[in-house]
N, C-alpha and C. Protein backbone atom coordinates (compact mmCIF):
# COMPACT_ATOMS: atom_id res chain seq x y z
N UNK A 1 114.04 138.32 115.14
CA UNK A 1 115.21 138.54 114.29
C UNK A 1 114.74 138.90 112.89
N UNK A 2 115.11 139.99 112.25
CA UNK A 2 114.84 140.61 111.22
C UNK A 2 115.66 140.24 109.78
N UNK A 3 116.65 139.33 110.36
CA UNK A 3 117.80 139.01 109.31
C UNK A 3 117.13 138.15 108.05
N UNK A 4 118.07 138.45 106.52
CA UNK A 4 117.93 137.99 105.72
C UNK A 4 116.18 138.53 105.00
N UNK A 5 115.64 139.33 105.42
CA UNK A 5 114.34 140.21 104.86
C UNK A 5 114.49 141.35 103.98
N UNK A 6 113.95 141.44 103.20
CA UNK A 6 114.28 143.00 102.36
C UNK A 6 113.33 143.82 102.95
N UNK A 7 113.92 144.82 102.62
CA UNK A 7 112.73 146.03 103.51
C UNK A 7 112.91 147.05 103.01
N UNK A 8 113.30 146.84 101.32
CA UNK A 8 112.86 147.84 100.28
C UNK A 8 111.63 147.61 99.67
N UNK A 9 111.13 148.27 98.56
CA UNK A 9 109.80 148.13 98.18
C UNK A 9 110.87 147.43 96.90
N UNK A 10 110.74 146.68 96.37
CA UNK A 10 110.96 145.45 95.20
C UNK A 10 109.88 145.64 93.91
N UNK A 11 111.23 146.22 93.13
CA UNK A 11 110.27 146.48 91.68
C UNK A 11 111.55 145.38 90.62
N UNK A 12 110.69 143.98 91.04
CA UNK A 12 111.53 142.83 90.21
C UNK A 12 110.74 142.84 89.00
N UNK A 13 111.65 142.26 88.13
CA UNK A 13 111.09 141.91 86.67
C UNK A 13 111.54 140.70 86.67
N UNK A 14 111.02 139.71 86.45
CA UNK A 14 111.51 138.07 86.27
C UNK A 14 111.87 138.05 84.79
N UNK A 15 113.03 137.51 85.12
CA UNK A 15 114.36 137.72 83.68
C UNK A 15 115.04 136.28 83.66
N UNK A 16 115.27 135.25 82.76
CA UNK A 16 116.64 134.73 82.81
C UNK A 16 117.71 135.70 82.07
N UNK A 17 117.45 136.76 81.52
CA UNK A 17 118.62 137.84 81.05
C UNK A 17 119.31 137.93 82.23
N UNK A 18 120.32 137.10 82.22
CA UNK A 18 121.74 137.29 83.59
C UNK A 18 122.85 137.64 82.33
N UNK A 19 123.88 138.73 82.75
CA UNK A 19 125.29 138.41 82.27
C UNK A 19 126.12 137.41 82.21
N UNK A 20 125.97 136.60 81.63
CA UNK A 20 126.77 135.10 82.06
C UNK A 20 128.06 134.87 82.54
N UNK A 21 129.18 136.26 81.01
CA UNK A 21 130.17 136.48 81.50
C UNK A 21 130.68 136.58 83.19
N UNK A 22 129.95 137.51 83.77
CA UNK A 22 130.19 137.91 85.52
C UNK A 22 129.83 136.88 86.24
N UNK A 23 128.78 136.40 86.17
CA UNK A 23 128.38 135.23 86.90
C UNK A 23 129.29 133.95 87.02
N UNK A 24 130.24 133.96 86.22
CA UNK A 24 131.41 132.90 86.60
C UNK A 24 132.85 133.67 87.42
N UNK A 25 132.97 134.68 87.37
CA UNK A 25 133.67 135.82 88.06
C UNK A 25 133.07 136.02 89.50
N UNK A 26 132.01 136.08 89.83
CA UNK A 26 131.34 136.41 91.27
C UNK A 26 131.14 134.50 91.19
N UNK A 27 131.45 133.75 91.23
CA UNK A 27 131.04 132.25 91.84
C UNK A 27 132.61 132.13 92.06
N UNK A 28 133.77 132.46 91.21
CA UNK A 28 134.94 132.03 92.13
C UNK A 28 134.96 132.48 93.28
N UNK A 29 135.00 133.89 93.80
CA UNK A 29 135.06 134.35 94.61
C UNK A 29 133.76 133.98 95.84
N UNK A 30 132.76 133.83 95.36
CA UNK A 30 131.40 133.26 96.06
C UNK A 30 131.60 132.07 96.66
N UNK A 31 132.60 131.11 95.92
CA UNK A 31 132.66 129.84 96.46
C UNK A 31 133.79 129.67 97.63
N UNK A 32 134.97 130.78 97.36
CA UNK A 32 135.82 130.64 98.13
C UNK A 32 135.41 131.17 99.79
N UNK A 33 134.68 132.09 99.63
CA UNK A 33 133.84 132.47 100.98
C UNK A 33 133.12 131.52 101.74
N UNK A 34 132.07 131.28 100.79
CA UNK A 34 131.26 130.31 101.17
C UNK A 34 132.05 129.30 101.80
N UNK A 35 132.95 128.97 101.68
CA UNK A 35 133.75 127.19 101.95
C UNK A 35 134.02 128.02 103.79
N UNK A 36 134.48 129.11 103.58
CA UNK A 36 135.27 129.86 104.97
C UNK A 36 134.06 129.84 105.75
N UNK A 37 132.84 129.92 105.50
CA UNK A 37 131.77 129.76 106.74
C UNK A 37 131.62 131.73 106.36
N UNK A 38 131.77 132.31 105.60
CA UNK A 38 131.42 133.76 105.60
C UNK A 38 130.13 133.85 104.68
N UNK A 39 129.72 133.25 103.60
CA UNK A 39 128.40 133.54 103.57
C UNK A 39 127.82 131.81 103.45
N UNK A 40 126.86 131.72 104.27
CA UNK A 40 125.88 130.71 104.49
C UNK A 40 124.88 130.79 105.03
N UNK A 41 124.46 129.88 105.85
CA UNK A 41 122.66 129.86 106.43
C UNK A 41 122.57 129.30 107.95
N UNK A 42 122.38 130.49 108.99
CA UNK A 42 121.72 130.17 110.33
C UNK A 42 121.19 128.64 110.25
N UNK A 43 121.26 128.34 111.90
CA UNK A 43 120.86 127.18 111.96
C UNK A 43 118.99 127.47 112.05
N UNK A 44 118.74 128.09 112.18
CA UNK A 44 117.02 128.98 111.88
C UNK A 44 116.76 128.97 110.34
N UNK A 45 117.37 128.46 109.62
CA UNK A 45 117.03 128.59 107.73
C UNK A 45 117.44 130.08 107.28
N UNK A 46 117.57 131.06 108.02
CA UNK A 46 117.87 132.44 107.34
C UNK A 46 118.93 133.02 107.13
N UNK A 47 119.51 132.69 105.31
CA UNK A 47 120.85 133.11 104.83
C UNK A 47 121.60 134.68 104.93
N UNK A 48 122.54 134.75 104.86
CA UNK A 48 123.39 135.62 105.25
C UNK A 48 124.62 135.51 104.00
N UNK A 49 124.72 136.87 103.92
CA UNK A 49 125.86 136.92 102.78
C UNK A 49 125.18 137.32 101.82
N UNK A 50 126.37 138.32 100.34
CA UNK A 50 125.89 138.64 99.32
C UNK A 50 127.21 139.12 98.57
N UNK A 51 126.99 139.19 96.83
CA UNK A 51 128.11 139.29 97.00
C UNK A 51 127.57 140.07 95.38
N UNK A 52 128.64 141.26 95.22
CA UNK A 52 128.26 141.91 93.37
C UNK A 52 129.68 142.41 92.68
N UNK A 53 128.74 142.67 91.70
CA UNK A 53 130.11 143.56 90.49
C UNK A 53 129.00 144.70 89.70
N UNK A 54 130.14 145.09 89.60
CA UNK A 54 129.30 146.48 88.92
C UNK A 54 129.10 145.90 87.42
N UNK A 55 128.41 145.80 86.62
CA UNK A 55 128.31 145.58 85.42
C UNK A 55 128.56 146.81 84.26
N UNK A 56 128.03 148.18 84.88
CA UNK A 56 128.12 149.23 83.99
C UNK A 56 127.95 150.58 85.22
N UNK A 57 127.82 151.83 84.74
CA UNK A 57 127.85 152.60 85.43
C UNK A 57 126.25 152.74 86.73
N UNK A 58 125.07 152.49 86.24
CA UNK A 58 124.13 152.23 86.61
C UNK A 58 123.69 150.97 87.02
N UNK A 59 124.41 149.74 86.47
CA UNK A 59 123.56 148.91 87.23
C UNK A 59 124.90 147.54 88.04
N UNK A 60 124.28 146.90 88.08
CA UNK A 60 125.32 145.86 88.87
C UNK A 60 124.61 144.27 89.15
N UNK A 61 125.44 143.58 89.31
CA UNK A 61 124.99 142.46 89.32
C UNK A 61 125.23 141.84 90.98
N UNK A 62 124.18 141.21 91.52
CA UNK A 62 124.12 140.72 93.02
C UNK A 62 123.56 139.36 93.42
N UNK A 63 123.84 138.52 94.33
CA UNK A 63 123.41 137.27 94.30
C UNK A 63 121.59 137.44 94.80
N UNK A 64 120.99 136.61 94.64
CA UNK A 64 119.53 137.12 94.39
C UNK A 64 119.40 136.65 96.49
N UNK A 65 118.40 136.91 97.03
CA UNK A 65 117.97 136.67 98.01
C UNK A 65 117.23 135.43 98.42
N UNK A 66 118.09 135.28 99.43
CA UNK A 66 118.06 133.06 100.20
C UNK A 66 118.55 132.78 99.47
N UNK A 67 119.57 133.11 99.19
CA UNK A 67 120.88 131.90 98.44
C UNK A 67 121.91 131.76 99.35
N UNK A 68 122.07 132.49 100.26
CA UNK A 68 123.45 132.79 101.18
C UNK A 68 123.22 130.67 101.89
N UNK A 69 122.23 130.10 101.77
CA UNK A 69 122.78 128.55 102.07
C UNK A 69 123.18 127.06 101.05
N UNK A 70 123.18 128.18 100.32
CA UNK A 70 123.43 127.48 98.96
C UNK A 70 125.29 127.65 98.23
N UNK A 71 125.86 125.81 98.48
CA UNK A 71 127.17 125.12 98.09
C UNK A 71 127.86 126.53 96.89
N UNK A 72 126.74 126.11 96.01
CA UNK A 72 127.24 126.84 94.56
C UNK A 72 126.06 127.26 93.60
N UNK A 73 126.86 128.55 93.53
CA UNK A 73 124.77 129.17 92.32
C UNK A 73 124.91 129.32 91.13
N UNK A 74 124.26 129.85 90.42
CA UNK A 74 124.46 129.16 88.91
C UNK A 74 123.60 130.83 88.43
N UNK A 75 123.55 131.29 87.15
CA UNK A 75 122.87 132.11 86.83
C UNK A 75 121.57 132.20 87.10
N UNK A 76 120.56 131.63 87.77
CA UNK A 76 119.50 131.31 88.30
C UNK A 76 119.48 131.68 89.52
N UNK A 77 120.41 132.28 90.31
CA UNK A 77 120.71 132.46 91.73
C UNK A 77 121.06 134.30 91.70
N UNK A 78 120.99 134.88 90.65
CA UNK A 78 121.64 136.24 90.74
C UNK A 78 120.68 136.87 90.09
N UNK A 79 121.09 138.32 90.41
CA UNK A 79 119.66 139.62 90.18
C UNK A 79 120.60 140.49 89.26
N UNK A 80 119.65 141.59 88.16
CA UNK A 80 120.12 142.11 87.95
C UNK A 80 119.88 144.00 88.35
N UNK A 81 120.79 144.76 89.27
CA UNK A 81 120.06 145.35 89.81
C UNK A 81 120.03 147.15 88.74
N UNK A 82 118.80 147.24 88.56
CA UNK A 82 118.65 148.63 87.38
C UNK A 82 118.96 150.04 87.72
N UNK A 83 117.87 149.88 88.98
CA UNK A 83 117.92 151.27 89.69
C UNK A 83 117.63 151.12 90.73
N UNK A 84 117.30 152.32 91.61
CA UNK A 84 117.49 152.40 93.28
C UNK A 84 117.20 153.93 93.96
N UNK A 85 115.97 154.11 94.38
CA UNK A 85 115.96 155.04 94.57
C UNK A 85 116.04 155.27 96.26
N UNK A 86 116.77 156.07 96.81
CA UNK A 86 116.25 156.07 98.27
C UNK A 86 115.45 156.59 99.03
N UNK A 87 115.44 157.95 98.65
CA UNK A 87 114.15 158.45 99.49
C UNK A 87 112.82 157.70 99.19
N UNK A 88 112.62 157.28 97.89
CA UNK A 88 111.34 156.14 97.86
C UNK A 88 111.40 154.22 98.33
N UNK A 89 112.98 154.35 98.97
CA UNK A 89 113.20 153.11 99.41
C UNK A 89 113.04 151.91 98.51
N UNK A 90 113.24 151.85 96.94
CA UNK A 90 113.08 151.24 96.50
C UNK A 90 114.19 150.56 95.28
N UNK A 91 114.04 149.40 95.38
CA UNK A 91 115.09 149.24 94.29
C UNK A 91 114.61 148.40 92.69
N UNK A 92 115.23 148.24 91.50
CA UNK A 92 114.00 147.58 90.68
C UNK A 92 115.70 146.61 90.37
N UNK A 93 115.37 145.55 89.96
CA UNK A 93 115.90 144.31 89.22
C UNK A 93 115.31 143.53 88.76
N UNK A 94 116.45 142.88 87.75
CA UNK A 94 115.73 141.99 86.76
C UNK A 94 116.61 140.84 86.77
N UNK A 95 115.40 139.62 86.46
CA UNK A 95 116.34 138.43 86.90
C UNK A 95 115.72 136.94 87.86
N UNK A 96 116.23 136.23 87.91
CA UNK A 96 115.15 135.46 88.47
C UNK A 96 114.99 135.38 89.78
N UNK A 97 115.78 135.59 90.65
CA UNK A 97 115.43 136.16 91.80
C UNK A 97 115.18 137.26 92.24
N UNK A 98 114.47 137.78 92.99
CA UNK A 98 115.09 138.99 93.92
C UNK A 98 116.17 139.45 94.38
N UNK A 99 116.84 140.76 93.98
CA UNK A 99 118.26 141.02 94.29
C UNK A 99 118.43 140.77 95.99
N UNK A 100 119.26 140.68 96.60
CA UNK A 100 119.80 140.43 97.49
C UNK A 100 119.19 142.25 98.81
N UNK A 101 118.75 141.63 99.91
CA UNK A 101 118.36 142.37 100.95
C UNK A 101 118.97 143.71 101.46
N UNK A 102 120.20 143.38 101.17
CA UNK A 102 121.76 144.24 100.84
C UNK A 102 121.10 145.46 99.83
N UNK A 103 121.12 145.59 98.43
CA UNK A 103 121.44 145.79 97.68
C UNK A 103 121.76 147.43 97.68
N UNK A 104 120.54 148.20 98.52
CA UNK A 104 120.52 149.67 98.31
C UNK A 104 122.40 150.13 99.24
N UNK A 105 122.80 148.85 100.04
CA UNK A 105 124.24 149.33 100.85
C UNK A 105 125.24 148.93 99.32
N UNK A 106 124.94 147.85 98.89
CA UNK A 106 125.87 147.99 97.46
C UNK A 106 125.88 149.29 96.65
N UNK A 107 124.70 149.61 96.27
CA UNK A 107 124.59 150.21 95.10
C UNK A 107 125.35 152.15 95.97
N UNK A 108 124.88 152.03 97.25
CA UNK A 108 126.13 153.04 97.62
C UNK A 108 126.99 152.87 97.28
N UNK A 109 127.53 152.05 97.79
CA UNK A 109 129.46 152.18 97.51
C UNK A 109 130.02 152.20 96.24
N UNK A 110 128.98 151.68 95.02
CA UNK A 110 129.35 151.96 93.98
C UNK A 110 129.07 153.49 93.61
N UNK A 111 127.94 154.12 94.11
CA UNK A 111 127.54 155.63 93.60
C UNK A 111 129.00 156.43 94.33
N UNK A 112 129.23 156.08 95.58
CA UNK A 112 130.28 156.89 96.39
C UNK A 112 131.53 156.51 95.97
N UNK A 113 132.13 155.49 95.35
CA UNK A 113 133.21 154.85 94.33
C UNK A 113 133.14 154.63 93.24
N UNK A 114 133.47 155.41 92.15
CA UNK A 114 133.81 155.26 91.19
C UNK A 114 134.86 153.85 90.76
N UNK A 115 135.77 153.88 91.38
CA UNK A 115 136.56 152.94 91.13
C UNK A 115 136.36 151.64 91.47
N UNK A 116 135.26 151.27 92.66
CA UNK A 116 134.66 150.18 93.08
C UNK A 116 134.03 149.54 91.81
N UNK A 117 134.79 148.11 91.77
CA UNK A 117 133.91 147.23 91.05
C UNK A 117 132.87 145.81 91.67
N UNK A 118 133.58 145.81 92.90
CA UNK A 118 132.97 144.65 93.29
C UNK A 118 132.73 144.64 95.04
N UNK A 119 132.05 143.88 95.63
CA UNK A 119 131.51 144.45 96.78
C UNK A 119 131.12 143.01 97.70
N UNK A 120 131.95 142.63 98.67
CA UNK A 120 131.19 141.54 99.38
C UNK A 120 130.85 141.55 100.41
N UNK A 121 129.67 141.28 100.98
CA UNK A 121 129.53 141.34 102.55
C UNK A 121 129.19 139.92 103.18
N UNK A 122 129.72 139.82 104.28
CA UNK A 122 129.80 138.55 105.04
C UNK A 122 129.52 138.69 106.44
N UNK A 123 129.12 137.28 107.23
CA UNK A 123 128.91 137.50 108.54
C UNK A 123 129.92 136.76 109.29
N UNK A 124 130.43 137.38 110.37
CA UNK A 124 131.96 136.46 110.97
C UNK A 124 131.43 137.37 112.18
N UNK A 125 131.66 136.61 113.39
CA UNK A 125 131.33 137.50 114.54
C UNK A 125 132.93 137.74 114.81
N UNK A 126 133.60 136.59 114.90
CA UNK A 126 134.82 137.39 115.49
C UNK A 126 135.66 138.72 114.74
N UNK A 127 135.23 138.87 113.58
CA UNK A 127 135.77 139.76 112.46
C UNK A 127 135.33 141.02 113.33
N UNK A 128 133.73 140.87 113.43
CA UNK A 128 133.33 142.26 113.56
C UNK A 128 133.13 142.59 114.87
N UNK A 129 133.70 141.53 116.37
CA UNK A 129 134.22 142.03 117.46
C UNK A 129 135.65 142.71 117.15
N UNK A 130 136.26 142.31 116.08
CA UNK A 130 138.11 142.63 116.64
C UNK A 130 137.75 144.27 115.83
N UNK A 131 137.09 144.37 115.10
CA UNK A 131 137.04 145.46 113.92
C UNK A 131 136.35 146.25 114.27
N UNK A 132 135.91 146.42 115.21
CA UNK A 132 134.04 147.41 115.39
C UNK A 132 135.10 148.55 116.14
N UNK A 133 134.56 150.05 115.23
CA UNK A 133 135.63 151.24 115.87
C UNK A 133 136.91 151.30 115.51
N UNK A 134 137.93 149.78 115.55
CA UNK A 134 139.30 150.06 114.36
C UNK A 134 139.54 150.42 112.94
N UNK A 135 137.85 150.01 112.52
CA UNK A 135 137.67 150.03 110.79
C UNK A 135 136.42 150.89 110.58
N UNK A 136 136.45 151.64 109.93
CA UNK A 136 135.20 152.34 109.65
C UNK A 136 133.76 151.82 109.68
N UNK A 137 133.12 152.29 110.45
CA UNK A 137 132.05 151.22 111.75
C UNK A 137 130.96 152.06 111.24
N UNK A 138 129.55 151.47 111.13
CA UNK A 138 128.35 152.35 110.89
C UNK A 138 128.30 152.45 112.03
N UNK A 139 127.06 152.81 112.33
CA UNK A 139 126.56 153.62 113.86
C UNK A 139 125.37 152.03 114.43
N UNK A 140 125.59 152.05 115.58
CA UNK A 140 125.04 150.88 115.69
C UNK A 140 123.63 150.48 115.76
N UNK A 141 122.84 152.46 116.00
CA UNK A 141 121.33 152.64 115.69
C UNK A 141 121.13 152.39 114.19
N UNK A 142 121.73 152.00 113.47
CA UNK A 142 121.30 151.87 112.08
C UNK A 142 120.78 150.27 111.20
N UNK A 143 120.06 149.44 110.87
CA UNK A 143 119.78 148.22 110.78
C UNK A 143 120.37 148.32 108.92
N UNK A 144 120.51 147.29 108.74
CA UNK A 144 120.87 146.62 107.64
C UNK A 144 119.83 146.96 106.32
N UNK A 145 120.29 146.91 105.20
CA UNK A 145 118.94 147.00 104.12
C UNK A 145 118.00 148.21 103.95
N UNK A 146 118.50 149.34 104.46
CA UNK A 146 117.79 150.25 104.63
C UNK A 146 118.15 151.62 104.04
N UNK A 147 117.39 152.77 103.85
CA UNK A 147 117.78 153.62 103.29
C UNK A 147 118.62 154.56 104.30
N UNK A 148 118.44 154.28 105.50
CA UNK A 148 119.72 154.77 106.82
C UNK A 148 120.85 154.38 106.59
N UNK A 149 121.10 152.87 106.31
CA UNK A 149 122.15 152.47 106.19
C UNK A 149 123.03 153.08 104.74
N UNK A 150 122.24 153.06 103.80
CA UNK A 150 122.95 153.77 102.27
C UNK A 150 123.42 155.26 102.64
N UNK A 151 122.30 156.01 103.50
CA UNK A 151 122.79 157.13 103.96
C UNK A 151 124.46 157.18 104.89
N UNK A 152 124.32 156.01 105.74
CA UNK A 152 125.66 155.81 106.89
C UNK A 152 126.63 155.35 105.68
N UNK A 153 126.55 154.97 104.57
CA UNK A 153 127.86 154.71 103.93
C UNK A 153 128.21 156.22 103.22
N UNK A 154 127.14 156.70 102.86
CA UNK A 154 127.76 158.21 102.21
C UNK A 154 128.72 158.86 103.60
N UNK A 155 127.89 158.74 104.59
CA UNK A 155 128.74 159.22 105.92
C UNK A 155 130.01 158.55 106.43
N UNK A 156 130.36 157.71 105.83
CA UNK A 156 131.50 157.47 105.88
C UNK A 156 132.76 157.12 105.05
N UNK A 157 132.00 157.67 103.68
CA UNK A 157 132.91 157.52 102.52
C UNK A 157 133.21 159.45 103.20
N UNK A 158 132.26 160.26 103.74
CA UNK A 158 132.54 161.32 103.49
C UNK A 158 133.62 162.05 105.14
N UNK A 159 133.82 161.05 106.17
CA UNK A 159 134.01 161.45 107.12
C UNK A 159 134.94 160.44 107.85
N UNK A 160 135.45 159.18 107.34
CA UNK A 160 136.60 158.16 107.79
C UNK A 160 137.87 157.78 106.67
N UNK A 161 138.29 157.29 107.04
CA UNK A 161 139.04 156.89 105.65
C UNK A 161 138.62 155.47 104.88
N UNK A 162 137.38 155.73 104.60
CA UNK A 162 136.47 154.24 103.60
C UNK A 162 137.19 153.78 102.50
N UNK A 163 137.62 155.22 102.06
CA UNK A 163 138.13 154.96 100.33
C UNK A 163 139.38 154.22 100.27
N UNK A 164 140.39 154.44 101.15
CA UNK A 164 141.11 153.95 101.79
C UNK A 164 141.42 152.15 102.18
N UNK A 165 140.72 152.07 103.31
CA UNK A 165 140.64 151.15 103.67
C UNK A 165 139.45 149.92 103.22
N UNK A 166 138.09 150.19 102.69
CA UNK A 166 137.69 149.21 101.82
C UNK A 166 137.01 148.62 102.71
N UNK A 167 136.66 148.77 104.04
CA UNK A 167 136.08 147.65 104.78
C UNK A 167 135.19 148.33 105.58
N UNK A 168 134.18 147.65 106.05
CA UNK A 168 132.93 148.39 106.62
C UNK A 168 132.76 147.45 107.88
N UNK A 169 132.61 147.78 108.75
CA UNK A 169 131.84 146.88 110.04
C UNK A 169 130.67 147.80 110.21
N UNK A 170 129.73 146.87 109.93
CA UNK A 170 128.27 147.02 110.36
C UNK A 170 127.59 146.96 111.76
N UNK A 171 127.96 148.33 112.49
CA UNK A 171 127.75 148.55 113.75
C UNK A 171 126.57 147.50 114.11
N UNK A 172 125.00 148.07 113.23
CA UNK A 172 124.01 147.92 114.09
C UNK A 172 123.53 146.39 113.14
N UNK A 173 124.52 145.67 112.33
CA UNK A 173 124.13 144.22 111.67
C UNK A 173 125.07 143.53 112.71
N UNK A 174 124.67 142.65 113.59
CA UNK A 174 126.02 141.84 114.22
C UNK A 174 126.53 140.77 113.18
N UNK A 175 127.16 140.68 113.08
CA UNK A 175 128.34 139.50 112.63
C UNK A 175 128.89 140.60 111.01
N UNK A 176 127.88 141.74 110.42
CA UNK A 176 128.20 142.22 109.46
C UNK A 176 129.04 142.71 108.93
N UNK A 177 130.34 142.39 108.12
CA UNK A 177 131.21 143.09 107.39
C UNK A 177 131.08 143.54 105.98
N UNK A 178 131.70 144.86 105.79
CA UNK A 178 131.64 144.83 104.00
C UNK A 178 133.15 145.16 103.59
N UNK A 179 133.59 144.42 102.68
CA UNK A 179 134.94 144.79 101.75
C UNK A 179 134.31 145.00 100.32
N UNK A 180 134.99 146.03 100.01
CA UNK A 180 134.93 146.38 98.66
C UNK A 180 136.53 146.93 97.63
N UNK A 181 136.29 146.81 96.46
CA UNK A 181 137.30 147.10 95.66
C UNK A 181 137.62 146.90 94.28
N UNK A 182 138.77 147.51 93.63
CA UNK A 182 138.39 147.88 91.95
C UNK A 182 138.33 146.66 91.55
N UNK A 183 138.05 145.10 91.71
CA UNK A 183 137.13 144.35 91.56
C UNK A 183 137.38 142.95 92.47
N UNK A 184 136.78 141.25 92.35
CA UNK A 184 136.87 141.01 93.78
C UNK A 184 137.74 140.36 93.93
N UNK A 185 138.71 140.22 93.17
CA UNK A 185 140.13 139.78 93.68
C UNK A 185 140.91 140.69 94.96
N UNK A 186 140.98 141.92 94.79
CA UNK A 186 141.24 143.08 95.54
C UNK A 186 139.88 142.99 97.18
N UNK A 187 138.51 143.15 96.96
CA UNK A 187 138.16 143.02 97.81
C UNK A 187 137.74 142.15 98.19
N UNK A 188 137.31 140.23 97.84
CA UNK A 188 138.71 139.43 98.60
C UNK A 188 139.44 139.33 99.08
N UNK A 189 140.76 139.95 98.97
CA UNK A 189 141.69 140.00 99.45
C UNK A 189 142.03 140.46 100.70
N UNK A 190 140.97 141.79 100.81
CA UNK A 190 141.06 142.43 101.77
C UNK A 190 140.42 141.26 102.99
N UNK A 191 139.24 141.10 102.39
CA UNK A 191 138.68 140.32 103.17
C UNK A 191 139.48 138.96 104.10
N UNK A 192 140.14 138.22 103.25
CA UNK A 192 140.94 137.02 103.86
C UNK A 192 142.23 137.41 104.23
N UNK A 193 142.34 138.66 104.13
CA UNK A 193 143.65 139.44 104.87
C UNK A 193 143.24 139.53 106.14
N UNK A 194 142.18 140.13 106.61
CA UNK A 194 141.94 140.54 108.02
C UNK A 194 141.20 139.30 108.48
N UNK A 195 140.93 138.15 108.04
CA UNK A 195 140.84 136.54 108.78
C UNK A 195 142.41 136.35 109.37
């Protein structure tokens, strides 16, 4: 099992420079998930879940990686993410963790949405049995964290109705969903709408 690994090349800078402001904005919403059993930690130790906001046009803020089993995080738990390149598979943040395994599928939906401010992904198996093919579905040859996968969201901001509907089932991540929206009250919402 490959879950909860990054499998970008990681150009971190160890920072306590966190936005403080956002970081109490992404923990309401972080905590209310978390309580639902949508982001936490395998009974194997390997967390699941992630959750961001766009901070500015280029960069964004994301929960850092192995936190998905952790109650409640604190600015010490979040990345700040700079840049992202894909064809070199790489992403750089700053911050005291490592951004989240996710991050190059975030930092799509923000390049392919303008209006996207905030972005959560969670694992629910029954979500992404009832949803897989009703909701705009990656392809199921595609794995998580990858520069395929950033590619499968351009392919489906450019070829389903994504912009639209806000929600992603992650063909080839099982239990994987993504909601997104102009920030995470909205994609929240979406999210505990379709629970």
């Amino acid at each position: 099992m490959d879950e909860g690994y990054i499998k970008f090349n990681c150009n971190w800078i160890t920072s306590n420079d966190i936005p403080l402001n956002k970081v109490a904005v992404l923990n309401v919403w972080r905590e209310i998930i978390y309580k639902k059993g949508l982001i936490g930690v395998y009974p194997d130790g390997i967390g699941f879940g992630n959750i961001s906001v766009r901070c500015n046009e280029k960069t964004f803020l994301i929960s850092g990686t192995a936190t998905g089993g952790l109650a409640t995080l604190s600015e010490s738990h979040y990345s700040l993410v700079t840049n992202y390149n894909l064809s070199a598979n790489s992403v750089t943040c700053v911050g005291p963790l490592k951004a989240s395994s996710e991050s190059l599928t975030h930092a799509l939906i923000y390049e392919c949405s303008a209006a996207t401010n905030a972005v959560i992904h969670i694992h629910n198996l029954n979500l992404w049995n009832r949803f897989t093919h009703h909701v705009p579905t990656s392809s199921e040859n595609i794995s998580y964290g990858t520069p395929e996968m950033a590619n499968e969201i351009k392919r489906l901001f450019d070829e389903t109705a994504l912009s639209k509907e806000k929600i992603i089932v992650m063909g080839g991540h099982r239990e994987g969903i993504i909601c997104f929206g102009k920030d995470l009250e909205e994609a929240g919402s979406i999210l505990i709408d379709k629970l």
